[in-house]
Protein backbone atom coordinates (compact mmCIF):
# COMPACT_ATOMS: atom_id res chain seq x y z
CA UNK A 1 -10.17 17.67 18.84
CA UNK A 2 -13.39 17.47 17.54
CA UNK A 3 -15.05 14.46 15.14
CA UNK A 4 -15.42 17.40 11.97
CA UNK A 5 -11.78 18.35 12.56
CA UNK A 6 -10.65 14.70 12.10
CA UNK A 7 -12.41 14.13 9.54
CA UNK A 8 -11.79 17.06 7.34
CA UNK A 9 -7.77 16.34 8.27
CA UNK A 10 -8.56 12.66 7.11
CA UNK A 11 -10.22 13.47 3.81
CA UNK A 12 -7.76 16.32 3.21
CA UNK A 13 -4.70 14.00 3.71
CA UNK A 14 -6.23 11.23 1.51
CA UNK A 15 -6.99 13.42 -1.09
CA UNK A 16 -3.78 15.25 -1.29
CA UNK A 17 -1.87 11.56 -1.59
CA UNK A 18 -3.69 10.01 -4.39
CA UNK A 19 -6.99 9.29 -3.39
CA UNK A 20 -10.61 9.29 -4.18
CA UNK A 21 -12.95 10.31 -1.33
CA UNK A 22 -16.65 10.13 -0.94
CA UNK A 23 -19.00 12.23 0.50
CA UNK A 24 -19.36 12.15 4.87
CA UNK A 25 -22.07 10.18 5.94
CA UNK A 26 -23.45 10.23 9.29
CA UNK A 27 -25.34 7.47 10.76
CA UNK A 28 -23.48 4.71 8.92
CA UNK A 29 -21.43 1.98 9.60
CA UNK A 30 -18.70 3.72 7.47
CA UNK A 31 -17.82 7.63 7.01
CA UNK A 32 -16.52 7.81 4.40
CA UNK A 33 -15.13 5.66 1.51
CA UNK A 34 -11.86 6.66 -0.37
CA UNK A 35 -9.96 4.56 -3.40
CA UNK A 36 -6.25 4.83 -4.50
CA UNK A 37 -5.63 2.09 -7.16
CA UNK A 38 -6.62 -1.43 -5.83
CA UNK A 39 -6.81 0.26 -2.87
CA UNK A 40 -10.54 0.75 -1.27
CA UNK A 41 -11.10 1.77 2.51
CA UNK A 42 -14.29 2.21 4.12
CA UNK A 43 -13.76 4.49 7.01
CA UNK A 44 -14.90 5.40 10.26
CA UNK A 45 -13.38 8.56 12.10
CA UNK A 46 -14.35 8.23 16.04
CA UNK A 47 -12.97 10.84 19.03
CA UNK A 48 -13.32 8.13 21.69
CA UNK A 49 -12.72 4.42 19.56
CA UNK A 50 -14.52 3.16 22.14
CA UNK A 51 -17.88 4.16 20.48
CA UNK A 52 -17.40 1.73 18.07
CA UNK A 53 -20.49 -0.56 18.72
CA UNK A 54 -20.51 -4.46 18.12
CA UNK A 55 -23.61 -4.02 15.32
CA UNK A 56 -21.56 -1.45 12.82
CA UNK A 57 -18.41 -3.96 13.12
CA UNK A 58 -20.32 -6.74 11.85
CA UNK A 59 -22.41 -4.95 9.34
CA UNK A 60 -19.06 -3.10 7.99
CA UNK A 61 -17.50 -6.15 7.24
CA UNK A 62 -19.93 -7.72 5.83
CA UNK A 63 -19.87 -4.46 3.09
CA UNK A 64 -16.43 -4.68 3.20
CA UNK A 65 -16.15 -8.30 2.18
CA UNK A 66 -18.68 -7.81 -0.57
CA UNK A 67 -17.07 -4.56 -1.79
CA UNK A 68 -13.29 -6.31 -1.54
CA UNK A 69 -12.78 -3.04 0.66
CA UNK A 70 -10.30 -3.05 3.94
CA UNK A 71 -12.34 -1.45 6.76
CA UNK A 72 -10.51 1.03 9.49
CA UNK A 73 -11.50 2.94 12.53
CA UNK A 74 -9.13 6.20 12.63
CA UNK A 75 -9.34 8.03 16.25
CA UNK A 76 -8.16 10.13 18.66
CA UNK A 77 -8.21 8.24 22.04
CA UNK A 78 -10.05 5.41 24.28
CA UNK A 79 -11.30 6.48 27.52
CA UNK A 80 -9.16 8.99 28.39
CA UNK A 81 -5.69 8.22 26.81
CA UNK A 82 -4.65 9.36 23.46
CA UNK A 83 -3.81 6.33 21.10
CA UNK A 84 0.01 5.79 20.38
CA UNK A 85 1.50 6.69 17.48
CA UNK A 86 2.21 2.87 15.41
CA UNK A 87 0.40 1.00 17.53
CA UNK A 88 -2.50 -0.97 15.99
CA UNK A 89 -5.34 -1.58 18.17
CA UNK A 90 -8.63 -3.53 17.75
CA UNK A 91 -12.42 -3.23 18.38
CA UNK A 92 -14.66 -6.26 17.14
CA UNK A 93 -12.03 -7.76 14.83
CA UNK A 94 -11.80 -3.73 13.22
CA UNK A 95 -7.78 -2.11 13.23
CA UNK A 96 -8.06 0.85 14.52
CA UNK A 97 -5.27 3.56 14.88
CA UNK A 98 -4.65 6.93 15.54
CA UNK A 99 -4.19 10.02 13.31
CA UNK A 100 -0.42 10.39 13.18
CA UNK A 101 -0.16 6.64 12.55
CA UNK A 102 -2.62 7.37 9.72
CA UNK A 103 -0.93 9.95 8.31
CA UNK A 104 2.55 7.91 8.57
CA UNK A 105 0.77 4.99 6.32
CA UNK A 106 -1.27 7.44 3.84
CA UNK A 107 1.78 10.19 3.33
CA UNK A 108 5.45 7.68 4.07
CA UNK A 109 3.43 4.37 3.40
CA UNK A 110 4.76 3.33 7.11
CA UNK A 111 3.07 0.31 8.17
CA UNK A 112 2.88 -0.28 11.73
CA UNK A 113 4.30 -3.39 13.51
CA UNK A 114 3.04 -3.19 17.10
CA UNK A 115 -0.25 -4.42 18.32
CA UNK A 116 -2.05 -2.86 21.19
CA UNK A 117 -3.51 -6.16 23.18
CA UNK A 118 -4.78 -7.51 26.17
CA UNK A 119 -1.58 -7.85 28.51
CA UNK A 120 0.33 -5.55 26.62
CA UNK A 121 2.02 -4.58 23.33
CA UNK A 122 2.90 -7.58 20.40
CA UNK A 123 4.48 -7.52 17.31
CA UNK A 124 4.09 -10.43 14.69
CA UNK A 125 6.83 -12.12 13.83
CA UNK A 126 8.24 -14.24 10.40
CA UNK A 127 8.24 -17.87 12.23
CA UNK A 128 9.60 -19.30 8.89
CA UNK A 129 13.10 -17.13 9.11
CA UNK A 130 13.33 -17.98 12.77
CA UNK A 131 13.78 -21.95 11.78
CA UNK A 132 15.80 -20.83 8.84
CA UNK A 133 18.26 -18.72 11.31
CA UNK A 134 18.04 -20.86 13.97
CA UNK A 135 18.94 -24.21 12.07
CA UNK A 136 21.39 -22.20 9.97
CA UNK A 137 23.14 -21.46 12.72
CA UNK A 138 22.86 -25.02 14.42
CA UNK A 139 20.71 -24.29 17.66
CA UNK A 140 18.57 -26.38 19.03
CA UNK A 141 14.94 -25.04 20.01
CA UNK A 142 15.97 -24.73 23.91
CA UNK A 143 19.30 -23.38 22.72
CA UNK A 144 17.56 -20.28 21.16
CA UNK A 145 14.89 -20.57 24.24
CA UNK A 146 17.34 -20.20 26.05
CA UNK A 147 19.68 -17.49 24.99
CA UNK A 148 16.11 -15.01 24.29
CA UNK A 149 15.06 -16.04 28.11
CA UNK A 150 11.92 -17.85 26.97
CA UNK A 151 10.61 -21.62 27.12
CA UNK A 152 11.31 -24.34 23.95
CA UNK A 153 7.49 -24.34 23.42
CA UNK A 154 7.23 -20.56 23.15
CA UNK A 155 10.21 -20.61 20.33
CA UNK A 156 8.02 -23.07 18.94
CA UNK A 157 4.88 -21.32 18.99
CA UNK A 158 7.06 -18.62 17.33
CA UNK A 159 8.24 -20.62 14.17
CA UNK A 160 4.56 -22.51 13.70
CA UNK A 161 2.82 -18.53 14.15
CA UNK A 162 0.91 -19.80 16.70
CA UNK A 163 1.44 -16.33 18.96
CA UNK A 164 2.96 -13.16 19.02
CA UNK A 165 5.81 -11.95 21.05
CA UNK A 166 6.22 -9.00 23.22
CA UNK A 167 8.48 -6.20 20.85
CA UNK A 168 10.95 -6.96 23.83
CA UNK A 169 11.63 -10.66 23.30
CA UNK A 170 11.45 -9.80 19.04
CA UNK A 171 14.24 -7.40 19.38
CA UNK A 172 16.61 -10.10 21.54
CA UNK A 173 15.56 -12.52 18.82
CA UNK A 174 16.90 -9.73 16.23
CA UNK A 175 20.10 -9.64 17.35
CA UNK A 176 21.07 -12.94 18.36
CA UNK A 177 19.70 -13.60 14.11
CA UNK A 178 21.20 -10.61 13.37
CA UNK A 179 18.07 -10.30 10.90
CA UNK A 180 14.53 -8.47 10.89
CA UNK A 181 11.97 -11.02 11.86
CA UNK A 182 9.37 -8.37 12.70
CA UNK A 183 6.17 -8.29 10.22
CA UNK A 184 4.14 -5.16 9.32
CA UNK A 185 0.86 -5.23 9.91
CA UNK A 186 -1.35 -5.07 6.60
CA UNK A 187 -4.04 -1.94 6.87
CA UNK A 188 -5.22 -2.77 3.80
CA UNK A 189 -6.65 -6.20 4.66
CA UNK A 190 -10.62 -7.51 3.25
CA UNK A 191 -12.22 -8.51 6.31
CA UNK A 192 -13.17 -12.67 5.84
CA UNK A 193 -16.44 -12.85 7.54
CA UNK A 194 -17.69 -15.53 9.95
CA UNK A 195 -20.70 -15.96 11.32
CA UNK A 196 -20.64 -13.61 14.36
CA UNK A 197 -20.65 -11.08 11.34
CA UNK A 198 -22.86 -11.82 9.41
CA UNK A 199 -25.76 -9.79 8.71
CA UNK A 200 -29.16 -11.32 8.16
CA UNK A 201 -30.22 -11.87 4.49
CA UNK A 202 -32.97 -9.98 2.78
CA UNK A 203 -35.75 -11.72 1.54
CA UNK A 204 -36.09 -9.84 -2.01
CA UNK A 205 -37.36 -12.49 -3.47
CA UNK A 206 -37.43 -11.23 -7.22
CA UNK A 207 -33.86 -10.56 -7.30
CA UNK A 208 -32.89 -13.46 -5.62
CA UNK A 209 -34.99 -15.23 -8.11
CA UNK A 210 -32.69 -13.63 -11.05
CA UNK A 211 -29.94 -15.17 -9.44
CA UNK A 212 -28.65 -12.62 -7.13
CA UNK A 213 -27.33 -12.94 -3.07
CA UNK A 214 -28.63 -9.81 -1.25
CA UNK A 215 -27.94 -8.53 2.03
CA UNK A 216 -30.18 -5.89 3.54
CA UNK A 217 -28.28 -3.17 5.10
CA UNK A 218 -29.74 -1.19 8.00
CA UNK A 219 -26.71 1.13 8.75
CA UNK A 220 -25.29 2.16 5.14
CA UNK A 221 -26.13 4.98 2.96
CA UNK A 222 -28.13 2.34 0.75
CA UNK A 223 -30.72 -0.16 1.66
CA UNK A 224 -29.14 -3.42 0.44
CA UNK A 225 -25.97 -5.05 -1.56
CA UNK A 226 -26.53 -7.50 -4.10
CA UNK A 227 -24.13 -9.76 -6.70
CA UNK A 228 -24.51 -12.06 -8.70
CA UNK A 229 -24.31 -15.33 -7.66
CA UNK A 230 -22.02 -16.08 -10.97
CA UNK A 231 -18.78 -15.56 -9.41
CA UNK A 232 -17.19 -15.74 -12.69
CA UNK A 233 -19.55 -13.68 -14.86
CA UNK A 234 -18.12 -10.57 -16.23
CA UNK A 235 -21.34 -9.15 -14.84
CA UNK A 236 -20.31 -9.98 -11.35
CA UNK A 237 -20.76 -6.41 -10.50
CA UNK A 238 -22.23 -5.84 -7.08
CA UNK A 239 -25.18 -3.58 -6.68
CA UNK A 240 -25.82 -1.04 -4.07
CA UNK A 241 -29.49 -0.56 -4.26
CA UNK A 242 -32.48 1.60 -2.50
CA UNK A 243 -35.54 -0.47 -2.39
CA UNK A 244 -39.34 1.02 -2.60
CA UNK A 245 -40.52 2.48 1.48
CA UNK A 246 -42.25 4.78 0.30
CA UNK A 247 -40.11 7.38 0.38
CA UNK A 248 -40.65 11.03 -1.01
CA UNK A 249 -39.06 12.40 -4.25
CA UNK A 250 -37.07 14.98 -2.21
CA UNK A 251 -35.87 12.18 -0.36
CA UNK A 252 -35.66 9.64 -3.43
CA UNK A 253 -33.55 12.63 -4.98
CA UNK A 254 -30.90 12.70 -2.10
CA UNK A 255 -30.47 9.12 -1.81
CA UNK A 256 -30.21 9.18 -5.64
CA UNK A 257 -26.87 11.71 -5.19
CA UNK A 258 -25.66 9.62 -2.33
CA UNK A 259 -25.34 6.13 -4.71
CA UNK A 260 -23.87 8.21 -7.43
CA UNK A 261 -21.39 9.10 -4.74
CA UNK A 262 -20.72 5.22 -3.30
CA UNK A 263 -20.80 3.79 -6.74
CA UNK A 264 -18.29 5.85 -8.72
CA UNK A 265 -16.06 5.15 -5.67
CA UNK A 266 -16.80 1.58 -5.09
CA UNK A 267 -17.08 0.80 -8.60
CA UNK A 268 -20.46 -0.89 -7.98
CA UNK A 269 -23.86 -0.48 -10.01
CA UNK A 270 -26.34 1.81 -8.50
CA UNK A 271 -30.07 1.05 -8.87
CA UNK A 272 -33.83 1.96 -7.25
CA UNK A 273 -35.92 -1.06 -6.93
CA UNK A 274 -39.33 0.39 -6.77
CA UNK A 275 -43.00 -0.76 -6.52
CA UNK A 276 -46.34 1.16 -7.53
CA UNK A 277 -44.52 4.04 -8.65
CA UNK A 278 -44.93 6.03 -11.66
CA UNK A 279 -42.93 4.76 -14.85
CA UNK A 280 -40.05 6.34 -13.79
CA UNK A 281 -36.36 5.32 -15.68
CA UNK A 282 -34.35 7.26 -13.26
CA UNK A 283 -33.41 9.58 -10.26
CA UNK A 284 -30.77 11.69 -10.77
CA UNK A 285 -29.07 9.50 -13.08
CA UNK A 286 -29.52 6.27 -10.95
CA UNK A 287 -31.00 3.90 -13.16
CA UNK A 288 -34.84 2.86 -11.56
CA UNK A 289 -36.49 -0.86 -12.37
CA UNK A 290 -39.61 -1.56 -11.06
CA UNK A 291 -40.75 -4.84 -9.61
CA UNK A 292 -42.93 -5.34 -12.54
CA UNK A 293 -40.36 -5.55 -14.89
CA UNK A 294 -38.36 -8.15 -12.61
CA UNK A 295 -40.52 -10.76 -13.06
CA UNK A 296 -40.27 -10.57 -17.17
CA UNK A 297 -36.58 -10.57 -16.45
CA UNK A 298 -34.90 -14.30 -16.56
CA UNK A 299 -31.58 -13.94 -15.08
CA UNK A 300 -29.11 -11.66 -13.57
CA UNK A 301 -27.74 -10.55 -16.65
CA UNK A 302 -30.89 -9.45 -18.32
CA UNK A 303 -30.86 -7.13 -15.20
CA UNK A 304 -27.43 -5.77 -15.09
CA UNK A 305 -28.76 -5.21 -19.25
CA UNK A 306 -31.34 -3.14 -18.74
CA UNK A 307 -29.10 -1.18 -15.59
CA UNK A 308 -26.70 -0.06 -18.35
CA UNK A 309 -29.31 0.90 -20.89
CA UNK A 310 -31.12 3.04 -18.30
CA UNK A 311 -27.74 4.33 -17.33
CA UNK A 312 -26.39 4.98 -20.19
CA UNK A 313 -29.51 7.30 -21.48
């Protein structure tokens, strides 16, 4: 199968169960972004998972985290074997699965339970009901250990969620219970970042001087994320922004179609930050502020102000 056959299957099945997709974008860190709901997924479709590099992990995440967006790598194989159907695997802290398992969670809302790790398969189980069942039924921890064939610290690794267990060892556990202790893994999950992913902070020093944290991007369809640093302002919008390189207007024009795109999605503020340019209000809609008129601005919301009048006209 081929990475346009994927993808088209992907975006067809989203679309057809509720969703809002986005445009493909090649050469990003994401390929797409689709929203159901609370539900926002930035998406990259891989043949071989294994492609996957280290860099668009961490930069995806950090998006993700901004955005409040669950990232997820949909594939067809690593190396040369096809991933399993409801298996969850993992490159650089990303769940990945394969197609049918994505079409099982987008079309039956199936959520898988097995992991795909080093050693072997692992399902994550409800340590909290173990304890419950266990005591309920007046066994000791090496009395369980010892019926499921496993030590008294391993039980107790179980009930604290210290580790997972091998689907084997959950499905003895099952039926000496006799109840589901098995948890579903959550797809839908905003990435926390820590500082292996971080991504290095721009140094745009007039909107950082409104009040704004920005990130530079170097592998998204837009140049840098910004919000402001108001957590509890009701303009606490993020912004996806293109900043001034010198760029053409043919080129200006296509990135100015491309934030539409993200933003309507994402529901994020679009904006061009541009220098020495012509007095230009907008591109295609996208609302333009030049660096000029920054430094008259005093805060963050005097910017996300003059983004909706520009926007709005």
């Amino acid at each position: 199968m081929h990475r346009e056959e994927l993808l088209l299957d992907i975006t067809k099945t989203l679309t057809n169960h509720g969703f809002e997709t986005s445009n493909i974008y090649d050469r990003s860190c994401f390929d797409l972004v689709a929203r159901r709901e609370l539900i926002l997924l930035l998406m990259k479709v891989l043949v071989n998972v294994d492609g996957f590099s280290m860099e668009q992990a961490r930069e995806i995440k950090m998006v993700a985290n901004t955005l409040l967006a669950s990232p997820l790598v949909v594939g067809a194989k690593s190396k040369n074997e096809y991933l399993e159907e409801d298996v969850v695997y993992e490159r650089h802290g990303i769940p990945v699965i394969g197609m049918e398992t994505f079409r099982n969670l987008i079309i039956d809302n199936l959520y898988p339970e097995v992991f795909a790790g080093r050693g072997g398969y692992y399902v994550q189980i409800d340590g909290q009901i173990i304890k419950e069942l266990r005591e309920k039924q007046d066994l000791s921890l090496k009395e369980l250990a010892d019926l499921v064939h496993v030590s008294r610290e391993t039980i107790y690794k179980y009930e604290t969620g210290r580790v997972r267990a091998h689907p084997e060892t959950a499905m003895i556990l099952e039926r000496i219970l006799n109840m589901k202790i098995t948890v579903s893994v959550n797809l839908f999950q905003v990435p926390v970042t820590t500082q292996d992913a971080k991504i290095k902070e721009s140094k745009h020093r007039e909107l950082e001087e409104l009040g704004f944290g920005v990130i530079k991007t170097n592998r998204t369809p837009f140049d840098a994320l910004a919000r402001p640093n108001q957590s509890k302002s009701k303009d606490a919008q993020p912004i996806i922004a293109n900043l001034d390189k010198q760029r053409n207007q043919k080129l200006l024009a296509k990135m100015a179609m491309n934030l539409r795109d993200i933003s309507s999605i994402t529901d994020t503020e679009a904006a061009f930050i541009l220098a020495n340019r012509q007095n230009l209000k907008s591109i295609e809609g996208v609302p333009v502020v030049h660096n000029w008129e920054m430094e008259e601005l005093k805060s963050s919301q005097d910017f996300m102000k003059l983004l909706k009048e520009r926007r709005d006209s």
